[in-house]
PDB file of N, CA and C in Angstrom:
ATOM      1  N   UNK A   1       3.696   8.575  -7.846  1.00  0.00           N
ATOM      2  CA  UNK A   1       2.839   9.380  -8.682  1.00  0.00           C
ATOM      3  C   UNK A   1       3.307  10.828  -8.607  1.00  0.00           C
ATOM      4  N   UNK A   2       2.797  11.498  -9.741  1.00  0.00           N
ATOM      5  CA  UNK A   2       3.517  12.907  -9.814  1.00  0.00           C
ATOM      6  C   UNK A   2       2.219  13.758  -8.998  1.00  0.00           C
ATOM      7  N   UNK A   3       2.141  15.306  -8.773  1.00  0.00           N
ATOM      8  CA  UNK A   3       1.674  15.910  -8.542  1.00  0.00           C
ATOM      9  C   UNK A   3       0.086  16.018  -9.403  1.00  0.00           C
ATOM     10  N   UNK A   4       0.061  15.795 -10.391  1.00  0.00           N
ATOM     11  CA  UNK A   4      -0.974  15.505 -11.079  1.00  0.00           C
ATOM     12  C   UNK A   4      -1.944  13.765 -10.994  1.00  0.00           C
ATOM     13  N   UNK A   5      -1.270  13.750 -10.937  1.00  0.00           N
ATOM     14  CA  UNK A   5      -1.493  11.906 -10.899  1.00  0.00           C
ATOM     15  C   UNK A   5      -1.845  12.068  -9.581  1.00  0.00           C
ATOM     16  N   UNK A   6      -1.796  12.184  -9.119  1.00  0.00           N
ATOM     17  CA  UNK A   6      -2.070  12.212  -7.537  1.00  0.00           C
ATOM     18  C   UNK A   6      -3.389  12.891  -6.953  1.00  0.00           C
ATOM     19  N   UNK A   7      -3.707  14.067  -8.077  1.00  0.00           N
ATOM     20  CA  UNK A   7      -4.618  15.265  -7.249  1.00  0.00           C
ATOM     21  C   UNK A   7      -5.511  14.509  -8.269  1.00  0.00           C
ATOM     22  N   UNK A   8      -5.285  13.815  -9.616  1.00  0.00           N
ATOM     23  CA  UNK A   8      -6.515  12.536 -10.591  1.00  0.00           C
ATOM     24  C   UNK A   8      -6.753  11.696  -9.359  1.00  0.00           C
ATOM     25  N   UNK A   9      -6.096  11.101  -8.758  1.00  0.00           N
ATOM     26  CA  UNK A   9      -6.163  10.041  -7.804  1.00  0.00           C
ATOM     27  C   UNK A   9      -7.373  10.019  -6.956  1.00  0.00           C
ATOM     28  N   UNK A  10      -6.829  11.446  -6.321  1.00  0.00           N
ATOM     29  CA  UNK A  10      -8.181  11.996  -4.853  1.00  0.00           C
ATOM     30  C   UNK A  10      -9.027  12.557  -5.502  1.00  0.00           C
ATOM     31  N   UNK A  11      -9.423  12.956  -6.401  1.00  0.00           N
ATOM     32  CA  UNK A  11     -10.834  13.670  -7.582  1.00  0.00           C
ATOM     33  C   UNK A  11     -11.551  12.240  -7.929  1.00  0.00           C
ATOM     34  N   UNK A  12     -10.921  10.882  -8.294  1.00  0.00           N
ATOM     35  CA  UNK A  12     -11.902  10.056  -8.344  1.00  0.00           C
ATOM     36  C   UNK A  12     -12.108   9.519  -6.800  1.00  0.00           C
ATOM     37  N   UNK A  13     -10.985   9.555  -6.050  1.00  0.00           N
ATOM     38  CA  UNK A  13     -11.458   8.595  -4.712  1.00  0.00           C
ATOM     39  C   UNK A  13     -12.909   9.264  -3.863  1.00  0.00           C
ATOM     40  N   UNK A  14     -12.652  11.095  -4.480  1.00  0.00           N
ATOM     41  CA  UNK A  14     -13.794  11.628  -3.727  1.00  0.00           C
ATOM     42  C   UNK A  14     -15.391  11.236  -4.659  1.00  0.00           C
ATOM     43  N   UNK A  15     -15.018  11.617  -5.922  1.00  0.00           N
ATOM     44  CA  UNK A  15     -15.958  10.874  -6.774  1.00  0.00           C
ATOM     45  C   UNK A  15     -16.836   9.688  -6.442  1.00  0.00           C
ATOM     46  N   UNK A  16     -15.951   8.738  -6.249  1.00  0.00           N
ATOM     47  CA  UNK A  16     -16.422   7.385  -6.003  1.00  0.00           C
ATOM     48  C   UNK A  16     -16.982   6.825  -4.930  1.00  0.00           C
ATOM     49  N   UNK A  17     -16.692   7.524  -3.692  1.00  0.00           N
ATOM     50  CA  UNK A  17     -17.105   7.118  -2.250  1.00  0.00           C
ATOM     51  C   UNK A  17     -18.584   7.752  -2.397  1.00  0.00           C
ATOM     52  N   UNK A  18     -19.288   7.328  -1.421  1.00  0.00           N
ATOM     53  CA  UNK A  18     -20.686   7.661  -1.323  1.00  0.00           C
ATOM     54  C   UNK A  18     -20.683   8.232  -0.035  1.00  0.00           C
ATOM     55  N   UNK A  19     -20.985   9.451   0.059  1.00  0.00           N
ATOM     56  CA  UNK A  19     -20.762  10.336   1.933  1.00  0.00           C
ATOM     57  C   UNK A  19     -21.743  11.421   1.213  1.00  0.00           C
ATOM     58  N   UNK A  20     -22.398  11.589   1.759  1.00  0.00           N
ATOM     59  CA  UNK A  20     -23.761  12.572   1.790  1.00  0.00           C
ATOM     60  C   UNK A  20     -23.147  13.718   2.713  1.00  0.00           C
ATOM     61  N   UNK A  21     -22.569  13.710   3.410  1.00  0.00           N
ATOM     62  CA  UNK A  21     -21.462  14.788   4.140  1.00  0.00           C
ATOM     63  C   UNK A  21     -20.335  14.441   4.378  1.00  0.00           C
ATOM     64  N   UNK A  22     -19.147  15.930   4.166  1.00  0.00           N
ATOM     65  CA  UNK A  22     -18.126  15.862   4.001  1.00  0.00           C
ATOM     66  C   UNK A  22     -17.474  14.846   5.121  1.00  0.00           C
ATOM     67  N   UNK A  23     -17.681  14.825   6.413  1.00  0.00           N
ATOM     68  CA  UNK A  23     -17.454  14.112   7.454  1.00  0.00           C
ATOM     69  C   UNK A  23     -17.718  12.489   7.547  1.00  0.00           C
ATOM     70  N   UNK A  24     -18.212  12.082   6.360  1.00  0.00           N
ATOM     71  CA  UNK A  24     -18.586  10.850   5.974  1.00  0.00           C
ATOM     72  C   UNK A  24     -17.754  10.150   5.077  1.00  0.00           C
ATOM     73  N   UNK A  25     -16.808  10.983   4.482  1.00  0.00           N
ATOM     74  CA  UNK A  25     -15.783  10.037   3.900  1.00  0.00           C
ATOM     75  C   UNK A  25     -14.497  10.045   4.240  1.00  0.00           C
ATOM     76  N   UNK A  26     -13.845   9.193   3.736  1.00  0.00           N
ATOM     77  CA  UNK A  26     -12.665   8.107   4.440  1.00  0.00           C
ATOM     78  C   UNK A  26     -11.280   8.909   4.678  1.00  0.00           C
ATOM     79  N   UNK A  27     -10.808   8.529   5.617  1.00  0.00           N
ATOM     80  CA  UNK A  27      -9.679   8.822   6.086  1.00  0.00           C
ATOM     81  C   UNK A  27      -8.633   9.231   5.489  1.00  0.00           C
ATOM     82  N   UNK A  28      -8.082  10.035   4.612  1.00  0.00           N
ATOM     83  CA  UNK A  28      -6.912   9.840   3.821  1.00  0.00           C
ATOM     84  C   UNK A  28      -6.002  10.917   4.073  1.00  0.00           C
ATOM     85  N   UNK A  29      -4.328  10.516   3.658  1.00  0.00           N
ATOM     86  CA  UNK A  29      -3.282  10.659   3.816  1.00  0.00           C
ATOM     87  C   UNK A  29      -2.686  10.998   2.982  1.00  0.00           C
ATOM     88  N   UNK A  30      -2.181  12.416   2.241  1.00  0.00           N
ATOM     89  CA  UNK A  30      -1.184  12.187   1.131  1.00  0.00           C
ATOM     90  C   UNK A  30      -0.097  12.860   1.284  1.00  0.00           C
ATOM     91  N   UNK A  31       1.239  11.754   0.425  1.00  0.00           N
ATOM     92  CA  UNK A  31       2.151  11.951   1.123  1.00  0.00           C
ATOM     93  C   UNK A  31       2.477  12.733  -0.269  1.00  0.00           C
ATOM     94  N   UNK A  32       3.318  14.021  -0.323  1.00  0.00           N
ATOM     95  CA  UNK A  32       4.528  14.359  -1.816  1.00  0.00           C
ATOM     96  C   UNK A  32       5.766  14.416  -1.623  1.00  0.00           C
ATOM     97  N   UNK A  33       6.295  13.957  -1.851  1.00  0.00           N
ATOM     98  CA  UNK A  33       8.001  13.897  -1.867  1.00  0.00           C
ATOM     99  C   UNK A  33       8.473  13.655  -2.852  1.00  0.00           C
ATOM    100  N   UNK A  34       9.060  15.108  -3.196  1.00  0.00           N
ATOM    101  CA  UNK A  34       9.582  15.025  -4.519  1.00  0.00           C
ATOM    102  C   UNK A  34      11.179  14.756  -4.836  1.00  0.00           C
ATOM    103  N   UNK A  35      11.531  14.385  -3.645  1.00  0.00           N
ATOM    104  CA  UNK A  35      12.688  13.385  -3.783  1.00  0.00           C
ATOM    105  C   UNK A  35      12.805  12.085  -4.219  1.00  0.00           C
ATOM    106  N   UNK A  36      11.612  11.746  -4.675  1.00  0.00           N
ATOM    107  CA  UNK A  36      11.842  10.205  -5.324  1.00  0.00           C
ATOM    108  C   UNK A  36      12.028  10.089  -6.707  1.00  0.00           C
ATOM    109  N   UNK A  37      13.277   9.293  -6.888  1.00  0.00           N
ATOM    110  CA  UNK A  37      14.089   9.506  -8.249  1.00  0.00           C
ATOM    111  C   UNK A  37      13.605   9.295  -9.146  1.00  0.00           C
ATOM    112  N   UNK A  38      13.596   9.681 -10.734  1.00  0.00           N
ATOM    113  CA  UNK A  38      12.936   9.990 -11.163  1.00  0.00           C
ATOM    114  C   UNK A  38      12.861   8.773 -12.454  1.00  0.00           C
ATOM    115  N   UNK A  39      11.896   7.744 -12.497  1.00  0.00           N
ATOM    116  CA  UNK A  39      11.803   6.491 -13.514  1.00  0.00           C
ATOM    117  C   UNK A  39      12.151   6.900 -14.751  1.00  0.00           C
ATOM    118  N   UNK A  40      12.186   7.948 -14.992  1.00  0.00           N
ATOM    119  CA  UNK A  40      12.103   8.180 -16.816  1.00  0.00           C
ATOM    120  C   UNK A  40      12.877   7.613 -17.343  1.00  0.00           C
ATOM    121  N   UNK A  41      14.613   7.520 -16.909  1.00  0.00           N
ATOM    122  CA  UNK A  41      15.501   6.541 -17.441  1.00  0.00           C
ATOM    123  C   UNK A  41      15.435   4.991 -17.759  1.00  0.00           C
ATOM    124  N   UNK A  42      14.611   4.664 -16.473  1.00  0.00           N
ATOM    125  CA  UNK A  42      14.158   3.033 -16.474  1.00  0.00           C
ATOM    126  C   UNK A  42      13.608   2.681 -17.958  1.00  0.00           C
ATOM    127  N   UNK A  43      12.786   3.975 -18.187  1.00  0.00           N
ATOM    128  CA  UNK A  43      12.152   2.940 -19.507  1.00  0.00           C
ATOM    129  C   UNK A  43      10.739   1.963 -19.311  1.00  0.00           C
ATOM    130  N   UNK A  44      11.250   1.342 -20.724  1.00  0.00           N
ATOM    131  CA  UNK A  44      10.277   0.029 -20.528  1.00  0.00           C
ATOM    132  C   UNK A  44      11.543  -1.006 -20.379  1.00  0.00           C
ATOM    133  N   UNK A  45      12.372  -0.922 -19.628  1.00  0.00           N
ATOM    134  CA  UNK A  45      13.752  -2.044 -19.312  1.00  0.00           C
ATOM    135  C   UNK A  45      13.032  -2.694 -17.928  1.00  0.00           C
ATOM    136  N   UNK A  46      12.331  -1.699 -17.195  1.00  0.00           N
ATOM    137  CA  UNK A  46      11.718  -2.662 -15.773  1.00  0.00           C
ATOM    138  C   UNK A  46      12.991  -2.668 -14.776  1.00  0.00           C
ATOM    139  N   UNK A  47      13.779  -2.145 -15.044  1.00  0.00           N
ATOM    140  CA  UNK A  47      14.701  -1.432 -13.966  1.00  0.00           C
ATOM    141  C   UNK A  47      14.504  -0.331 -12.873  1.00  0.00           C
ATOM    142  N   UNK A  48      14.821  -0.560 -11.453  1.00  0.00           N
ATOM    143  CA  UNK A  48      14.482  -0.092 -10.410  1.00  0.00           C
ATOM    144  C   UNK A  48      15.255   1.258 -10.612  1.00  0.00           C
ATOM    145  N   UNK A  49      14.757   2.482 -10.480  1.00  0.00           N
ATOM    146  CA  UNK A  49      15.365   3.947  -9.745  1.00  0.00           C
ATOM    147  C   UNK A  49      16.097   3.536  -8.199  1.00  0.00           C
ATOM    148  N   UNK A  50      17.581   3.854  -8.210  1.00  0.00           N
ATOM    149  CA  UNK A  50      18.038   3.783  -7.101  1.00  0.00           C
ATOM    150  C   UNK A  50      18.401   5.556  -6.439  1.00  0.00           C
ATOM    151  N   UNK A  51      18.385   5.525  -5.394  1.00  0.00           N
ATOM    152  CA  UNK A  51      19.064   6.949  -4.752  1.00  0.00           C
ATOM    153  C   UNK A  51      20.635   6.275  -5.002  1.00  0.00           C
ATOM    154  N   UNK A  52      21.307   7.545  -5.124  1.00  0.00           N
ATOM    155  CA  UNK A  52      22.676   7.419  -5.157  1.00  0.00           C
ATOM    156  C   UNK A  52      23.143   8.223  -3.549  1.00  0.00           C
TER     157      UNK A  52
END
């Protein structure tokens, strides 16, 4: 997921959980690495992004 897609991601996960205080909801982890190659070439072919 891109930088956007990602910060949509945690806006509904916080949305959706039910915690009456901040200390009440769930554990989470996010990772960005923007070294991961970039699908746009793939298409709709369903071909994997490789690192070179």
């Amino acid at each position: 997921m891109g930088p956007e897609a990602t910060a949509h991601f945690y806006r509904l996960l916080i949305r959706n959980t039910s915690a009456p205080a901040d200390q009440e909801h769930i554990p989470v982890a996010i990772w960005a690495d923007p070294r991961v190659p970039d699908r746009t070439p793939a298409g709709s072919s369903g071909a994997e992004p490789r690192s070179s």
